[in-house]
N, C-alpha and C. Protein backbone atom coordinates (compact mmCIF):
# COMPACT_ATOMS: atom_id res chain seq x y z
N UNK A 1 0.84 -1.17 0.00
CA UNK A 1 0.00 0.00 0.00
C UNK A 1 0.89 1.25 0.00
N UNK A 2 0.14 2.16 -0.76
CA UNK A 2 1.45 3.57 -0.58
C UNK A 2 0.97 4.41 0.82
N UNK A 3 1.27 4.92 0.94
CA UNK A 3 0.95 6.14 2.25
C UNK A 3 1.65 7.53 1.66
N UNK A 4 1.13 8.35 1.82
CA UNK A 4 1.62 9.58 2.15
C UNK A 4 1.92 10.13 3.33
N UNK A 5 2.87 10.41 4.20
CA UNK A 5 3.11 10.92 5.44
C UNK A 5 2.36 12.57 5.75
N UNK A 6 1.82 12.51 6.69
CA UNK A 6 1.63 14.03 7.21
C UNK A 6 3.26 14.46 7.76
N UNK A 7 3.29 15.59 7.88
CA UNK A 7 4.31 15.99 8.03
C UNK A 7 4.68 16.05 9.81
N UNK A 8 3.57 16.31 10.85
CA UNK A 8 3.86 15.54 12.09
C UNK A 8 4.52 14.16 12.16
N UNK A 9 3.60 13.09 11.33
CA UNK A 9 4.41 11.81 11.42
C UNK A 9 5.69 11.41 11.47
N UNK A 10 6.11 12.65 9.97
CA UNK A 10 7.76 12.63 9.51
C UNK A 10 8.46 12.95 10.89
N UNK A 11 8.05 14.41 11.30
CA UNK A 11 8.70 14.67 12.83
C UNK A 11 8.63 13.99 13.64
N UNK A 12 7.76 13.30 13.96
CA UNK A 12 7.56 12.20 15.15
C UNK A 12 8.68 11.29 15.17
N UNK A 13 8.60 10.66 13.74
CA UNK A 13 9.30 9.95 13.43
C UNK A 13 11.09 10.11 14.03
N UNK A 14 11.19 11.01 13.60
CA UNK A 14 12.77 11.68 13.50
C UNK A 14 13.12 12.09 14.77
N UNK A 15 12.02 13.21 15.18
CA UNK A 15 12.38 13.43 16.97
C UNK A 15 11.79 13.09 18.23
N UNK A 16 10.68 12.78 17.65
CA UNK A 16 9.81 12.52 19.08
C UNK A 16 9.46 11.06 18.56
N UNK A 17 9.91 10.03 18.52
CA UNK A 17 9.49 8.69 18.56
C UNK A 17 8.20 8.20 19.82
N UNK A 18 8.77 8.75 20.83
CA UNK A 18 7.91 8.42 21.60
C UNK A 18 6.03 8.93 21.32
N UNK A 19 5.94 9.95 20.64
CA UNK A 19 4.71 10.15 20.27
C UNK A 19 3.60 9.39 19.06
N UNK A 20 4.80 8.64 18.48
CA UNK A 20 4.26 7.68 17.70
C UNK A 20 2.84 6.63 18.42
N UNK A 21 1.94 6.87 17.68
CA UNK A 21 0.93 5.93 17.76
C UNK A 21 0.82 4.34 17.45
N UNK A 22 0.64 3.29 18.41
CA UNK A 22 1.06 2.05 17.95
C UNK A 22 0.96 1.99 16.25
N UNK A 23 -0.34 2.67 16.19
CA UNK A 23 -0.87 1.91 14.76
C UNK A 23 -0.36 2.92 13.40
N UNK A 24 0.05 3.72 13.89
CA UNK A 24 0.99 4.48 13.09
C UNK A 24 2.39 3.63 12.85
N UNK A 25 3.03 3.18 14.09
CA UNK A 25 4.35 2.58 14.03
C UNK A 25 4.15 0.92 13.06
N UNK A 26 3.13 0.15 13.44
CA UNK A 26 2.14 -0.98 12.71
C UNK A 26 2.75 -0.53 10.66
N UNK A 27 1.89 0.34 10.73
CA UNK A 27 1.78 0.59 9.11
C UNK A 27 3.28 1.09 8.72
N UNK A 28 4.07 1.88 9.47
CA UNK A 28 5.42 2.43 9.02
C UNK A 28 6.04 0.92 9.36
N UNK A 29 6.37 -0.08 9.92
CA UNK A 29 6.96 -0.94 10.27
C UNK A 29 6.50 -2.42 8.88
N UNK A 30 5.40 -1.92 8.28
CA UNK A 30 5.36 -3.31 7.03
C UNK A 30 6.23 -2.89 6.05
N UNK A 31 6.68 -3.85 5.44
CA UNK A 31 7.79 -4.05 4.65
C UNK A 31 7.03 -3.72 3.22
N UNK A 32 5.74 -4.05 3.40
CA UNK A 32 5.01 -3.97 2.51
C UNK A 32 4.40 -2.82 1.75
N UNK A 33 4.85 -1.66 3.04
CA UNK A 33 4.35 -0.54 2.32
C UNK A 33 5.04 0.48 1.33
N UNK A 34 4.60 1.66 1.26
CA UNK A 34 5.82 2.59 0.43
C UNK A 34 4.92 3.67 1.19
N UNK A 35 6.48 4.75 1.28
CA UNK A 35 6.13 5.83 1.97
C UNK A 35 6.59 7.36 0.93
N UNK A 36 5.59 8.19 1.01
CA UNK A 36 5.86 9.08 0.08
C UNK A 36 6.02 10.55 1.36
N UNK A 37 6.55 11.36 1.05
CA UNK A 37 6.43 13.04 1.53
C UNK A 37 5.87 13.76 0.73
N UNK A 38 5.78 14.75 0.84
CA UNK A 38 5.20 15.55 -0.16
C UNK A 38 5.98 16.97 -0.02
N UNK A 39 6.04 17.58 -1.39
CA UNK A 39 6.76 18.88 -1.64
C UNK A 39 5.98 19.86 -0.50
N UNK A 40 4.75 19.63 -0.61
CA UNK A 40 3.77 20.33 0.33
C UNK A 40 4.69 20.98 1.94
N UNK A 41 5.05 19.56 2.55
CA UNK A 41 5.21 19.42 3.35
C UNK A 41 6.76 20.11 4.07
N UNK A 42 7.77 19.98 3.04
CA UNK A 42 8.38 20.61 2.77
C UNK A 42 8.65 22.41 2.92
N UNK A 43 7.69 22.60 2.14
CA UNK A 43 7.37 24.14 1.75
C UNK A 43 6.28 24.12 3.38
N UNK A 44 6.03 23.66 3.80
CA UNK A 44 5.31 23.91 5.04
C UNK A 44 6.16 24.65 6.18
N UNK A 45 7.59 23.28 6.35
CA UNK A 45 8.82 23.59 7.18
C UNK A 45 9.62 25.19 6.97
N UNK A 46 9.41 24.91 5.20
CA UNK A 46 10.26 26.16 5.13
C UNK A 46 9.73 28.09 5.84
N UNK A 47 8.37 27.61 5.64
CA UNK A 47 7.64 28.63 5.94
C UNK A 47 7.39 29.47 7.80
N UNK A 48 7.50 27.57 8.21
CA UNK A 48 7.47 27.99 9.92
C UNK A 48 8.49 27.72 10.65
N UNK A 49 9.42 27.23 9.54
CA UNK A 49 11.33 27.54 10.25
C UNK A 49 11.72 28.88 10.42
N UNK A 50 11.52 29.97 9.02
CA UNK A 50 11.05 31.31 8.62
C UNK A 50 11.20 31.84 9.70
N UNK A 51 9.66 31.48 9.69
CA UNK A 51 8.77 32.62 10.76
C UNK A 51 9.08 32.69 12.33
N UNK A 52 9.77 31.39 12.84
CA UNK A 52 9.58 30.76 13.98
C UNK A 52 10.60 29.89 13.91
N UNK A 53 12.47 30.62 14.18
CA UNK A 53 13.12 29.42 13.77
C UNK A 53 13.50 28.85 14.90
N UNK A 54 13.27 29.52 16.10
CA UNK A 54 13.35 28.91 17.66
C UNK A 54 12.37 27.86 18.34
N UNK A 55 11.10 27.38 17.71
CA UNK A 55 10.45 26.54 17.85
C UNK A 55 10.57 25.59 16.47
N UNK A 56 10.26 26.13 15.25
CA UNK A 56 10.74 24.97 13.89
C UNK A 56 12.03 24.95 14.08
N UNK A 57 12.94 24.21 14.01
CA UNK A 57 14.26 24.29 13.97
C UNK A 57 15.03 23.64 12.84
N UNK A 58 14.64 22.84 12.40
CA UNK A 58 14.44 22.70 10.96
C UNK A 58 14.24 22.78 9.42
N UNK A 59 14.75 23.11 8.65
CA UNK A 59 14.23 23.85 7.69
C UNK A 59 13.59 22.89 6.39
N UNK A 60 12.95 23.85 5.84
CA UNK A 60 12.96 23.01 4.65
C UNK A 60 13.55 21.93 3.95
N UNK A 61 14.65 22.42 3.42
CA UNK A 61 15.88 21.78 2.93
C UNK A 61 16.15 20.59 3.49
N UNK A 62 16.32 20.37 5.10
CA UNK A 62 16.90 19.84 5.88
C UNK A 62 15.65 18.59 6.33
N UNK A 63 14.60 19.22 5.86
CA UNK A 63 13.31 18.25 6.33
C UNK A 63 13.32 17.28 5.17
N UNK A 64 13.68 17.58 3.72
CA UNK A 64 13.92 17.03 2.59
C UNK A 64 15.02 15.78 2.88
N UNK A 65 15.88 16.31 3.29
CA UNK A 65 17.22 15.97 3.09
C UNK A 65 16.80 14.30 4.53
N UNK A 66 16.52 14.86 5.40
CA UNK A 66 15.83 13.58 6.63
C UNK A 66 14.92 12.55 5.92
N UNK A 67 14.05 12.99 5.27
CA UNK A 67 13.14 12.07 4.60
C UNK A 67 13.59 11.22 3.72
N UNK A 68 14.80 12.31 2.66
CA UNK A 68 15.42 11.00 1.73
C UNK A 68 16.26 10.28 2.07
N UNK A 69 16.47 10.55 3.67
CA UNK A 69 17.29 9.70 4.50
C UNK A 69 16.88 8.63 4.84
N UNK A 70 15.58 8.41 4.72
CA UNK A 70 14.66 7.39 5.39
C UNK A 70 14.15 6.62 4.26
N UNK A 71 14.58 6.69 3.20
CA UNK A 71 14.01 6.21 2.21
C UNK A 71 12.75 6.46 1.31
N UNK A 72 11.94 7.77 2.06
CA UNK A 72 10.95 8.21 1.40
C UNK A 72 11.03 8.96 0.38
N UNK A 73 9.72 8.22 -0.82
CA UNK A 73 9.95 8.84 -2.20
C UNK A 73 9.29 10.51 -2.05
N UNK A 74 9.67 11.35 -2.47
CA UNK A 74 8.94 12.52 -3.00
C UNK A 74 7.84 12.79 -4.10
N UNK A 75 6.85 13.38 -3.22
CA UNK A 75 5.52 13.57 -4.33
C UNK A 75 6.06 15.52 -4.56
N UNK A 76 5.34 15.31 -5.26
CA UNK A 76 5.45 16.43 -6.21
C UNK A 76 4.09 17.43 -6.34
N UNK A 77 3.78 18.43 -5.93
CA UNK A 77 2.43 19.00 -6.41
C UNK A 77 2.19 19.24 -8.03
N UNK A 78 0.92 18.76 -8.50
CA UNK A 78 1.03 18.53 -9.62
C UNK A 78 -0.57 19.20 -9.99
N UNK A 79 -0.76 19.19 -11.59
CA UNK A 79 -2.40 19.51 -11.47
C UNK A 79 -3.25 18.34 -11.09
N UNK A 80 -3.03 17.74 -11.44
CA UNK A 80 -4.29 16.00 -11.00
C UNK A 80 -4.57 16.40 -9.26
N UNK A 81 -3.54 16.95 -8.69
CA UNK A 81 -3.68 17.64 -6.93
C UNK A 81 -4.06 18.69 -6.99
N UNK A 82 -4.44 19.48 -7.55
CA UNK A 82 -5.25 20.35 -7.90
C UNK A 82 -6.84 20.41 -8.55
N UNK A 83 -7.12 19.47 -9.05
CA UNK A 83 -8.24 19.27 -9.23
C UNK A 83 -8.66 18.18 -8.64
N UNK A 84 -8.16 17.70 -7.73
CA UNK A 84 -8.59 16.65 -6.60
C UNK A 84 -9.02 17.47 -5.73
N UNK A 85 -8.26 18.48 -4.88
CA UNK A 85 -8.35 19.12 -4.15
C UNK A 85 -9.68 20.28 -4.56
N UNK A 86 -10.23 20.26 -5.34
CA UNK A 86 -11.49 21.05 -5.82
C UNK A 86 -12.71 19.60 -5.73
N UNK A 87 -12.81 18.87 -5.29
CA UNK A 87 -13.41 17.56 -5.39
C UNK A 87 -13.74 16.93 -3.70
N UNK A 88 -12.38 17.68 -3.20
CA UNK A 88 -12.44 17.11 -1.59
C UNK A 88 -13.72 17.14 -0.77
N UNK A 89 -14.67 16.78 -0.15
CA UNK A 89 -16.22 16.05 -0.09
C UNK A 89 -15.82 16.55 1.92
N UNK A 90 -16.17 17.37 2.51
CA UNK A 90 -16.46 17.22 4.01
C UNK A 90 -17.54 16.92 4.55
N UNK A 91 -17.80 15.65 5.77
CA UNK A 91 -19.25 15.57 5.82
C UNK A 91 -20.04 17.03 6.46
N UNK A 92 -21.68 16.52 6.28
CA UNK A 92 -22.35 17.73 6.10
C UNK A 92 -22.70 18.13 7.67
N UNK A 93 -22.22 19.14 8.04
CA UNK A 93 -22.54 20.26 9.16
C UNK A 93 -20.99 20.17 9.68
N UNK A 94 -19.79 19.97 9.08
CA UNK A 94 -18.30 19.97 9.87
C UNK A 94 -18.06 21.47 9.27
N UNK A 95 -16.84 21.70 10.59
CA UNK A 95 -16.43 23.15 10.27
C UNK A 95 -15.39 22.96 8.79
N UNK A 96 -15.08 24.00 8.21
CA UNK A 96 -14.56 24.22 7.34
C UNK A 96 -12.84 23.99 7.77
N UNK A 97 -11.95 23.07 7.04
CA UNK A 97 -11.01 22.93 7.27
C UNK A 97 -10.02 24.13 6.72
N UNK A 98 -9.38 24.87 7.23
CA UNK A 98 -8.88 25.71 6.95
C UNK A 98 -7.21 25.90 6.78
N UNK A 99 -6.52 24.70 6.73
CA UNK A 99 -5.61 25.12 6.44
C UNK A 99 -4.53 24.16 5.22
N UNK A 100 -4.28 25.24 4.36
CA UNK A 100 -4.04 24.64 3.23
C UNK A 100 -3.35 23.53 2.99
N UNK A 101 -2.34 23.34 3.87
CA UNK A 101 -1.49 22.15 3.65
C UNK A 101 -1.81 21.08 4.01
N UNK A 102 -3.06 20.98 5.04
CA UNK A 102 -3.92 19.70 4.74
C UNK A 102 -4.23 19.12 3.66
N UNK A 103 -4.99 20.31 3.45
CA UNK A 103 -6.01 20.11 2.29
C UNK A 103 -5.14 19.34 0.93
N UNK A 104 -3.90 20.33 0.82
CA UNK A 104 -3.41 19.84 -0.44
C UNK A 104 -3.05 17.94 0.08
N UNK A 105 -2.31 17.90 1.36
CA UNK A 105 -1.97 16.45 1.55
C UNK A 105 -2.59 15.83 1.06
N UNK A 106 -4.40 15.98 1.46
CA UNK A 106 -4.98 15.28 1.02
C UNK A 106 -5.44 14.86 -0.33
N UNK A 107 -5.65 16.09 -0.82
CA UNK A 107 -5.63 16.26 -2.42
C UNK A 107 -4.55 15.43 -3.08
N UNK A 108 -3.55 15.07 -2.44
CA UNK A 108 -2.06 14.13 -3.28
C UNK A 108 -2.34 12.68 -3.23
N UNK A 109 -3.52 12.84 -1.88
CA UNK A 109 -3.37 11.07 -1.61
C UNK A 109 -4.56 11.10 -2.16
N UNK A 110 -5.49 11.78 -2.45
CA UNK A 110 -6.47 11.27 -3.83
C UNK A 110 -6.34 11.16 -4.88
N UNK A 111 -5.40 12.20 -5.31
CA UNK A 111 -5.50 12.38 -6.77
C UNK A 111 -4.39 11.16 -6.85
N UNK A 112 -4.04 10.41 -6.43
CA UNK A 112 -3.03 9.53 -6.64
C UNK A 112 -2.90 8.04 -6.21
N UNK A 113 -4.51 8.11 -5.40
CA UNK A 113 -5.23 6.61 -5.19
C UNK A 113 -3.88 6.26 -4.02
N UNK A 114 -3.30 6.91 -2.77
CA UNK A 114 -2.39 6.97 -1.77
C UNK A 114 -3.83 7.07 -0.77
N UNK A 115 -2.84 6.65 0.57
CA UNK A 115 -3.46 6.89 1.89
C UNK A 115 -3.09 8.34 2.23
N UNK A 116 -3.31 9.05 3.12
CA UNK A 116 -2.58 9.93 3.78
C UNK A 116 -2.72 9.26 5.48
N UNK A 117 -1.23 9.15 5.94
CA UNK A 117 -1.53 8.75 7.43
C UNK A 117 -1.32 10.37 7.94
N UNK A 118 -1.88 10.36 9.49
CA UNK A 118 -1.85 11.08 10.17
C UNK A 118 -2.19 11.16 11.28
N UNK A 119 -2.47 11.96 12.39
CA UNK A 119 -2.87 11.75 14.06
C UNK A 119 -3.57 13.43 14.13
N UNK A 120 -3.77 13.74 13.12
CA UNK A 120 -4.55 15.14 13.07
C UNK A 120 -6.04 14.68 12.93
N UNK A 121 -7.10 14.71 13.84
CA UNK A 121 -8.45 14.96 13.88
C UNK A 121 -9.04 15.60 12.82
N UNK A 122 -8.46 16.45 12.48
CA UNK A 122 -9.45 17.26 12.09
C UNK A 122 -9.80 16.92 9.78
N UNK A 123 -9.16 15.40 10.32
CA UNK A 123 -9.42 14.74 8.56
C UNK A 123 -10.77 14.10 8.75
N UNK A 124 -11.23 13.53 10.00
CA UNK A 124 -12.09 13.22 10.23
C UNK A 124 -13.39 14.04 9.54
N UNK A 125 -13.43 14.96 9.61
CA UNK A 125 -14.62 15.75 9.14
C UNK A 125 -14.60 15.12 7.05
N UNK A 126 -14.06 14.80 6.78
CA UNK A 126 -14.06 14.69 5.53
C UNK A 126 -14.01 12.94 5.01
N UNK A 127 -15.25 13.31 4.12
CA UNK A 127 -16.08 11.89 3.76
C UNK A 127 -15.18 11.55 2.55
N UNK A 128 -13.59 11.04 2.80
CA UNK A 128 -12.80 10.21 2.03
C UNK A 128 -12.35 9.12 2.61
N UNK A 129 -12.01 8.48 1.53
CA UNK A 129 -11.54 7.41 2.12
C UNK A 129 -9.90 7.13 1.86
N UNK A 130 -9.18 7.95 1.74
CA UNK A 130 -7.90 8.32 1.38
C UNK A 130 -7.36 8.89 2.15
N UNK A 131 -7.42 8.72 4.05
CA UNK A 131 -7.18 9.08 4.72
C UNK A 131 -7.39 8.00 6.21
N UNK A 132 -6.02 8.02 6.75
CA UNK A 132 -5.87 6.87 7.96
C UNK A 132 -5.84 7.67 8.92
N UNK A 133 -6.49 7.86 9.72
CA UNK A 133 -6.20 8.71 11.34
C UNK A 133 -5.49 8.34 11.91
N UNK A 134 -4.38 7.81 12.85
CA UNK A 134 -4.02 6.99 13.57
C UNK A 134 -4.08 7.39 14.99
C-alpha cells in the first residue's frame, strides 16, 4: 500500500518517537508498504522555520534531506492535486477545514489513489476514504 506521510508523522518519526501511535508505528513498520512526503510538506517547514526558527528548527531543505534519509519517495504538487483538491467532499454540518497544507496532503493522496496517514483529527470531518487517522 502507498501512504503519504503528514508531516507531524515525519517529525515524530525523526524526533519525538515516543509520540508515535502504535498503529501508526504498525503501518510504518510493514515491509510492505511505500512511503511518500510531499513537496507540500516541505514548503510547510520552510515557511514555519522562517517565521519561527526557535520553535521549527528545521528547515525546509533539511526536512527534505531527513526524509530522503529514510528512504521516502517525494511527491510532487502537480495539477491531477489540484483538481482533486477542488473535489475534496467534508461531511455535512463539519467546520470548514482551513488550512491549506492539509487540504493539499490530502488532495495528493487522492489524486493519486495513496493513503494519507496522520494523528490530526481534524481529517475526520471529511467523507474520504484516502485518509488513515491513527
Amino acid at each position: 500500500m502507498q501512504f503519504l506521510l503528514d508531516t507531524h508523522i515525519i517529525l515524530w518519526m525523526l524526533f519525538y518517537p515516543e509520540k508515535m501511535p502504535s498503529k501508526a508505528v504498525s503501518v510504518l513498520q510493514n515491509k510492505e508498504n511505500d512511503f511518500y512526503y510531499s513537496i507540500a510538506s516541505m514548503w510547510e517547514m520552510a515557511i514555519k522555520h522562517r517565521k519561527h526558527p526557535k520553535a521549527i528548527q528545521h528547515s525546509g531543505v533539511e526536512f527534505m534531506h531527513y526524509c530522503e534519509a529514510m528512504g521516502f519517495s517525494k511527491l510532487e504538487i502537480d495539477d491531477r492535486h489540484v483538481c482533486a483538491l477542488e473535489t475534496l467532499e467534508q461531511k455535512e454540518g463539519s467546520p470548514e477545514h482551513e488550512d491549506p497544507f492539509d487540504r493539499i496532503l490530502l488532495a495528493q493522496a487522492k489524486g493519486d489513489g495513496m493513503t494519507l496517514l496522520t494523528h490530526d483529527k481534524k481529517f475526520l470531518t471529511y467523507d474520504e476514504p484516502y485518509v488513515f487517522v491513527v
